[in-house]
Protein backbone atom coordinates (compact mmCIF):
# COMPACT_ATOMS: atom_id res chain seq x y z
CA UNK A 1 -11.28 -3.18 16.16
CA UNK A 2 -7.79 -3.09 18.15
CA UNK A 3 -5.08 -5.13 17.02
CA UNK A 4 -4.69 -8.70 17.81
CA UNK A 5 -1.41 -10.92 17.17
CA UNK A 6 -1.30 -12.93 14.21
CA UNK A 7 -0.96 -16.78 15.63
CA UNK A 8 2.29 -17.26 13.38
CA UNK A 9 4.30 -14.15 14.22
CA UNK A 10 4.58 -11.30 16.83
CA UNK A 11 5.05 -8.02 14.29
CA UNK A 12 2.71 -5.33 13.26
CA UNK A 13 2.53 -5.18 8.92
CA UNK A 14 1.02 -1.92 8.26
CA UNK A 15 0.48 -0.76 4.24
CA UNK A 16 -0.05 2.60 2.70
CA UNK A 17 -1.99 2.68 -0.34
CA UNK A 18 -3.45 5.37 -2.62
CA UNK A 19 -3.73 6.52 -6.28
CA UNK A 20 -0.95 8.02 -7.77
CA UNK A 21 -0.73 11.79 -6.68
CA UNK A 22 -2.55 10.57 -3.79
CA UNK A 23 0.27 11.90 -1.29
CA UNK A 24 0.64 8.99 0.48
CA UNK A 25 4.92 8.90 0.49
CA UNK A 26 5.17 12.22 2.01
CA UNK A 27 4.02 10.25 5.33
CA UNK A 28 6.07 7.27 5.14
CA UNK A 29 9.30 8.59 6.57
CA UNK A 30 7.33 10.18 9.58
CA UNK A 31 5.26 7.44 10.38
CA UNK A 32 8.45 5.03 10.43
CA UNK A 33 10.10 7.33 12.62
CA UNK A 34 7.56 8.07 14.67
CA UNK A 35 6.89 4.09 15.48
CA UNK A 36 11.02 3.74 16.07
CA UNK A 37 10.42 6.58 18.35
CA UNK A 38 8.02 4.38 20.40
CA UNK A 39 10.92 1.98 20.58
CA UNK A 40 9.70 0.02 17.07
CA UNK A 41 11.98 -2.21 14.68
CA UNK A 42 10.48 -0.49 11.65
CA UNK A 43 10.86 -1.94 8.15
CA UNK A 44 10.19 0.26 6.28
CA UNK A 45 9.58 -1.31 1.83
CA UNK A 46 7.82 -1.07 -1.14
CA UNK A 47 5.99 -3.11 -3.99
CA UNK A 48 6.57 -3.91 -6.34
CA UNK A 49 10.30 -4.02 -5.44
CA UNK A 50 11.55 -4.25 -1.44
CA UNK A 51 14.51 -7.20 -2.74
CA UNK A 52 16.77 -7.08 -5.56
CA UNK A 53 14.40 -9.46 -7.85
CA UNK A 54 11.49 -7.64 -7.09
CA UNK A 55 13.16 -4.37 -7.90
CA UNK A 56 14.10 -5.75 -11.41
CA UNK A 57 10.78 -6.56 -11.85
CA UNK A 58 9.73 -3.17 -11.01
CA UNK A 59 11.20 -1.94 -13.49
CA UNK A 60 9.79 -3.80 -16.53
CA UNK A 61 6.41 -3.36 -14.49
CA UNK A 62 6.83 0.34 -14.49
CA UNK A 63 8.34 1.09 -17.87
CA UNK A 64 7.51 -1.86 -20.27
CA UNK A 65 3.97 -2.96 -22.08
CA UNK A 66 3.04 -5.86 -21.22
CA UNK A 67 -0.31 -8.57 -21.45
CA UNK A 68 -2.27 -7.65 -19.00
CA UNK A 69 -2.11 -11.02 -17.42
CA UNK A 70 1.63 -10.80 -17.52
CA UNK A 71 1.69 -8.09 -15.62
CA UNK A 72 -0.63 -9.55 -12.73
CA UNK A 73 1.41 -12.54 -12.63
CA UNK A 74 4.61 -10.30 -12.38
CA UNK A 75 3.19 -8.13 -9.65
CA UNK A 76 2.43 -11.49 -7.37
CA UNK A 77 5.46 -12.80 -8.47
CA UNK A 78 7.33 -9.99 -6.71
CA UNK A 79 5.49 -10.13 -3.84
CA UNK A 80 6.00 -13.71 -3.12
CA UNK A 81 9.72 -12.50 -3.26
CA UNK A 82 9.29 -9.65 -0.93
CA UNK A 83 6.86 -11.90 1.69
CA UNK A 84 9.88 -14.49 1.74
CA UNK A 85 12.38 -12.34 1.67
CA UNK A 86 11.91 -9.43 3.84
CA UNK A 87 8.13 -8.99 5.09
CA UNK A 88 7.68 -12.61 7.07
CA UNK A 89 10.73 -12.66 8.11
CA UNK A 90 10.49 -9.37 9.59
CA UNK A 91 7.18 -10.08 11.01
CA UNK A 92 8.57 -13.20 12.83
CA UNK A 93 11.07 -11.16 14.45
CA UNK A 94 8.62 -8.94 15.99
CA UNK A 95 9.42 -5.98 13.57
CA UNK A 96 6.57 -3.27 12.55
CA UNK A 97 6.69 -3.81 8.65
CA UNK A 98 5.26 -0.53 6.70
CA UNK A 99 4.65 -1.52 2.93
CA UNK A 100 4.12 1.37 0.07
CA UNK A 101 1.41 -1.15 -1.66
CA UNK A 102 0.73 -4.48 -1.16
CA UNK A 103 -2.00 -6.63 -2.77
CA UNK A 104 -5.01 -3.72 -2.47
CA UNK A 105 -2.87 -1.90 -5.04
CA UNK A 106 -3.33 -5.04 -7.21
CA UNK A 107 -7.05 -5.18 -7.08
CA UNK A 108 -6.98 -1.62 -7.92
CA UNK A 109 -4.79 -1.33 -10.74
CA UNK A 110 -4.80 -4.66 -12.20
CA UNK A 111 -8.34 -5.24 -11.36
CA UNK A 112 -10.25 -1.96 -11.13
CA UNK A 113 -7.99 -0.15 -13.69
CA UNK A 114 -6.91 -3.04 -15.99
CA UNK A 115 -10.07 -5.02 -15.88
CA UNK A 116 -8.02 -8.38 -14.75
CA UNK A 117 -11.18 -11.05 -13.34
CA UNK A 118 -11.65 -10.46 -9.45
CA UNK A 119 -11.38 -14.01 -8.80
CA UNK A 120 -7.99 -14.40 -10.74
CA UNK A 121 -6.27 -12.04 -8.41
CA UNK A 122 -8.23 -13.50 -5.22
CA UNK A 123 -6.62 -17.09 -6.65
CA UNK A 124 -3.17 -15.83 -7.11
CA UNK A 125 -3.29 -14.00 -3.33
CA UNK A 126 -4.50 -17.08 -1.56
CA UNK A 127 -1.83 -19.03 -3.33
CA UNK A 128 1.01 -16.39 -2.91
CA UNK A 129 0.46 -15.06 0.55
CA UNK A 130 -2.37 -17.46 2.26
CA UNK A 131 -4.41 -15.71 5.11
CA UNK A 132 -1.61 -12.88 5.63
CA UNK A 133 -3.70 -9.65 5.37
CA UNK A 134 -1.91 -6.06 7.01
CA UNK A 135 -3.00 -5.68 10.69
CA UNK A 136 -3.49 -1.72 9.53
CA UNK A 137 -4.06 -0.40 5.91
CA UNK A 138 -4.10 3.05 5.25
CA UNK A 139 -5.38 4.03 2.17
CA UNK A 140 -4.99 7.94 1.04
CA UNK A 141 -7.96 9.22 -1.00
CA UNK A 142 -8.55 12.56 -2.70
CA UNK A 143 -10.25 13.78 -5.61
CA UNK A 144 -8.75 12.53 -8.46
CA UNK A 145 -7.88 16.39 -10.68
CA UNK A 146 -5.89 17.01 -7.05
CA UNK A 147 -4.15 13.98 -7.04
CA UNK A 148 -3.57 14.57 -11.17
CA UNK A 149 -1.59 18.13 -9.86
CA UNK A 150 -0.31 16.82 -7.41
CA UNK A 151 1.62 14.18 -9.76
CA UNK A 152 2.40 16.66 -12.07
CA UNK A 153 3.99 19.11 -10.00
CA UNK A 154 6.06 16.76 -8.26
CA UNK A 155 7.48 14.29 -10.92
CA UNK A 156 9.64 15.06 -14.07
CA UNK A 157 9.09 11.79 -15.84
CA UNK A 158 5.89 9.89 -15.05
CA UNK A 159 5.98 6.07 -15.60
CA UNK A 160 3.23 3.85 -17.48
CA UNK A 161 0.69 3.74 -14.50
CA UNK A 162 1.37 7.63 -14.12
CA UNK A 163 0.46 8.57 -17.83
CA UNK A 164 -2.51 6.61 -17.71
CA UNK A 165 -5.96 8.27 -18.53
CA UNK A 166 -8.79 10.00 -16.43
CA UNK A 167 -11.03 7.29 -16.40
CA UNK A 168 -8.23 4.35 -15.14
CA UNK A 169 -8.17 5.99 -12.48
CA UNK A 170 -11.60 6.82 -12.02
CA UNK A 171 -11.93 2.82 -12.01
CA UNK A 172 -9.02 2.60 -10.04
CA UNK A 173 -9.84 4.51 -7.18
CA UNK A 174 -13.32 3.07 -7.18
CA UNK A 175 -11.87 -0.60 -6.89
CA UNK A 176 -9.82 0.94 -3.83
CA UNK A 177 -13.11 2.22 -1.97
CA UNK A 178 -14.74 -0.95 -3.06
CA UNK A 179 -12.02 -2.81 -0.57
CA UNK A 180 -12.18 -0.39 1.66
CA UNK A 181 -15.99 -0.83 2.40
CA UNK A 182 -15.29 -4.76 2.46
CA UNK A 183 -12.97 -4.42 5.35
CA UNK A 184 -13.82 -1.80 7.32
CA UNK A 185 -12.03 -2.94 10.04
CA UNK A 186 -8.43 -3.08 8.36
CA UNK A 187 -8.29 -0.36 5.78
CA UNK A 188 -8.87 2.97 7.25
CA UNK A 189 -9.45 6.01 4.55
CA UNK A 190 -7.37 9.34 4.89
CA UNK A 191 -8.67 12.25 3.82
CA UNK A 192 -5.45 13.42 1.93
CA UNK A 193 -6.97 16.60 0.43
CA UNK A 194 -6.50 17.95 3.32
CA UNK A 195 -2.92 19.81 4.19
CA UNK A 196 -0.06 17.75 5.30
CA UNK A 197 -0.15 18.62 8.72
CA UNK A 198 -4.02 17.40 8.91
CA UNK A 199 -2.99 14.60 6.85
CA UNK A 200 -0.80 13.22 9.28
CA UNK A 201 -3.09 13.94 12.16
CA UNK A 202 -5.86 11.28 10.61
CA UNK A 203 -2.71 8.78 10.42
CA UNK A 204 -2.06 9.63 13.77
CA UNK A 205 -5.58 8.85 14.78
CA UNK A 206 -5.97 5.43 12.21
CA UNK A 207 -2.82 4.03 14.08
CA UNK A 208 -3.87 5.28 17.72
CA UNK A 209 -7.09 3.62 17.02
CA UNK A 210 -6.65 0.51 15.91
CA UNK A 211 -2.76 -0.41 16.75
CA UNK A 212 -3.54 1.21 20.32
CA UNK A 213 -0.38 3.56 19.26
CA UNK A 214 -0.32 7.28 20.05
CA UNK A 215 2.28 9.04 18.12
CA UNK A 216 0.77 12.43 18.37
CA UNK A 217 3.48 13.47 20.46
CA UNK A 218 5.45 13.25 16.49
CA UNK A 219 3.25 15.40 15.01
C-alpha cells in the first residue's frame, strides 16, 4: 500500500528496527543520504535518546538494572520527549524523519524479551504518541547465531540488552515478526543475512514500493 499523508502533517517518519547484531545501522547513513539526494529534509535520530533528556535516559536504560516496569515507563518517557521535541515537529515541517527504533522495539524488548503485559505497552503508546504510527518500518531480520557474531565482532563493550541470553532474543525477535505479520502493510522485513550490498537493495525496493521512492540510482 503506497503512502498516503498523515491529515496532521506533510513529512514521511520512516523507522529501522532489528535485533541487536541485526545490521540495521550500517544502512542508516545511506538511506538518509540517499533520500537528501532526492531533494529530502532528512532527520535522521534514535531511541531511546534523539534530545538531550532522552539521551540521559539512555544511558541509565542501557547500563543500569532496573524494574522491569521502570524501564518501560522510561523508554515511553523518552519518546514522548523525542515526539515533542524533534520527530512532530519535524514531521510538520515536511521533513523525512528516519528513527533507529521507535515503539516496535518496545514491544520487542520490553514485551517479547522482558515479558512486560501487551496491553500495558499498547496503553502507554496510545497515551504517549496517539494514532502516530511510521508511514514505513523496516525491520532487519536474520538468524539470531549471525546476528550474535555479528555483535561480537563489531562492539568492544556490549551494554545490558547486548549481554542478554539466547533465548531473550529468541523471544525478542519473535515479538518483532509477531508485529510484523499484524501490519503487513507498514513494516516491511529485510532479509539482512544477506551481504550489504543485497541488503540495501531490499531497502531500496521496501522504500520504492511503498514511499513511491526509487533510490536505486544510490546503490
Amino acid at each position: 500500500m503506497a503512502y498516503s499523508a498523515h491529515p496532521s502533517y506533510s513529512g514521511l517518519f520512516l523507522t529501522v528496527e532489528g535485533v541487536d547484531g541485526a545490521g540495521k545501522s550500517s544502512h542508516l547513513d545511506w538511506l538518509a543520504d540517499a533520500l537528501r539526494a532526492q531533494g529530502k529534509t532528512v532527520v535522521l535520530t534514535r531511541e531511546p535518546g534523539g534530545t538531550s533528556v532522552g539521551e540521559r535516559l539512555r544511558e541509565m536504560l542501557l547500563h543500569e538494572a532496573m524494574d522491569l516496569e521502570t524501564e518501560t515507563l522510561l523508554m515511553f518517557a523518552a519518546r514522548r520527549e523525542h515526539l515533542a521535541q524533534v520527530i512532530l515537529p519535524a514531521l510538520m515541517r515536511g521533513d523525512v524523519v528516519i528513527s533507529d527504533r521507535f515503539t516496535d522495539a518496545t514491544y520487542a524488548y520490553q514485551g517479547g524479551g522482558r515479558g512486560v503485559s501487551r496491553n500495558k505497552i499498547l496503553q502507554l503508546e496510545q497515551w504517549v504518541q496517539g494514532d502516530l504510527q511510521p508511514n514505513l518500518t523496516l525491520l532487519f531480520d536474520l538468524p539470531l547465531a549471525i546476528a550474535a557474531q555479528r555483535l561480537a565482532q563489531g562492539r568492544a563493550q556490549l551494554d545490558k540488552f547486548e549481554q542478554e541470553s539466547q533465548v531473550f532474543f529468541e523471544n525478542t525477535r519473535a515479538a518483532y515478526l509477531e508485529r510484523a505479520a499484524d501490519a503487513p502493510n507498514r513494516i516491511c522485513i529485510i532479509d539482512s543475512a544477506q551481504s550489504l550490498e543485497a541488503t540495501r537493495a531490499q531497502v531500496a525496493h521496501a522504500v520504492l514500493s511503498q514511499l513511491n521512492l526509487n533510490l536505486t540510482a544510490y546503490l
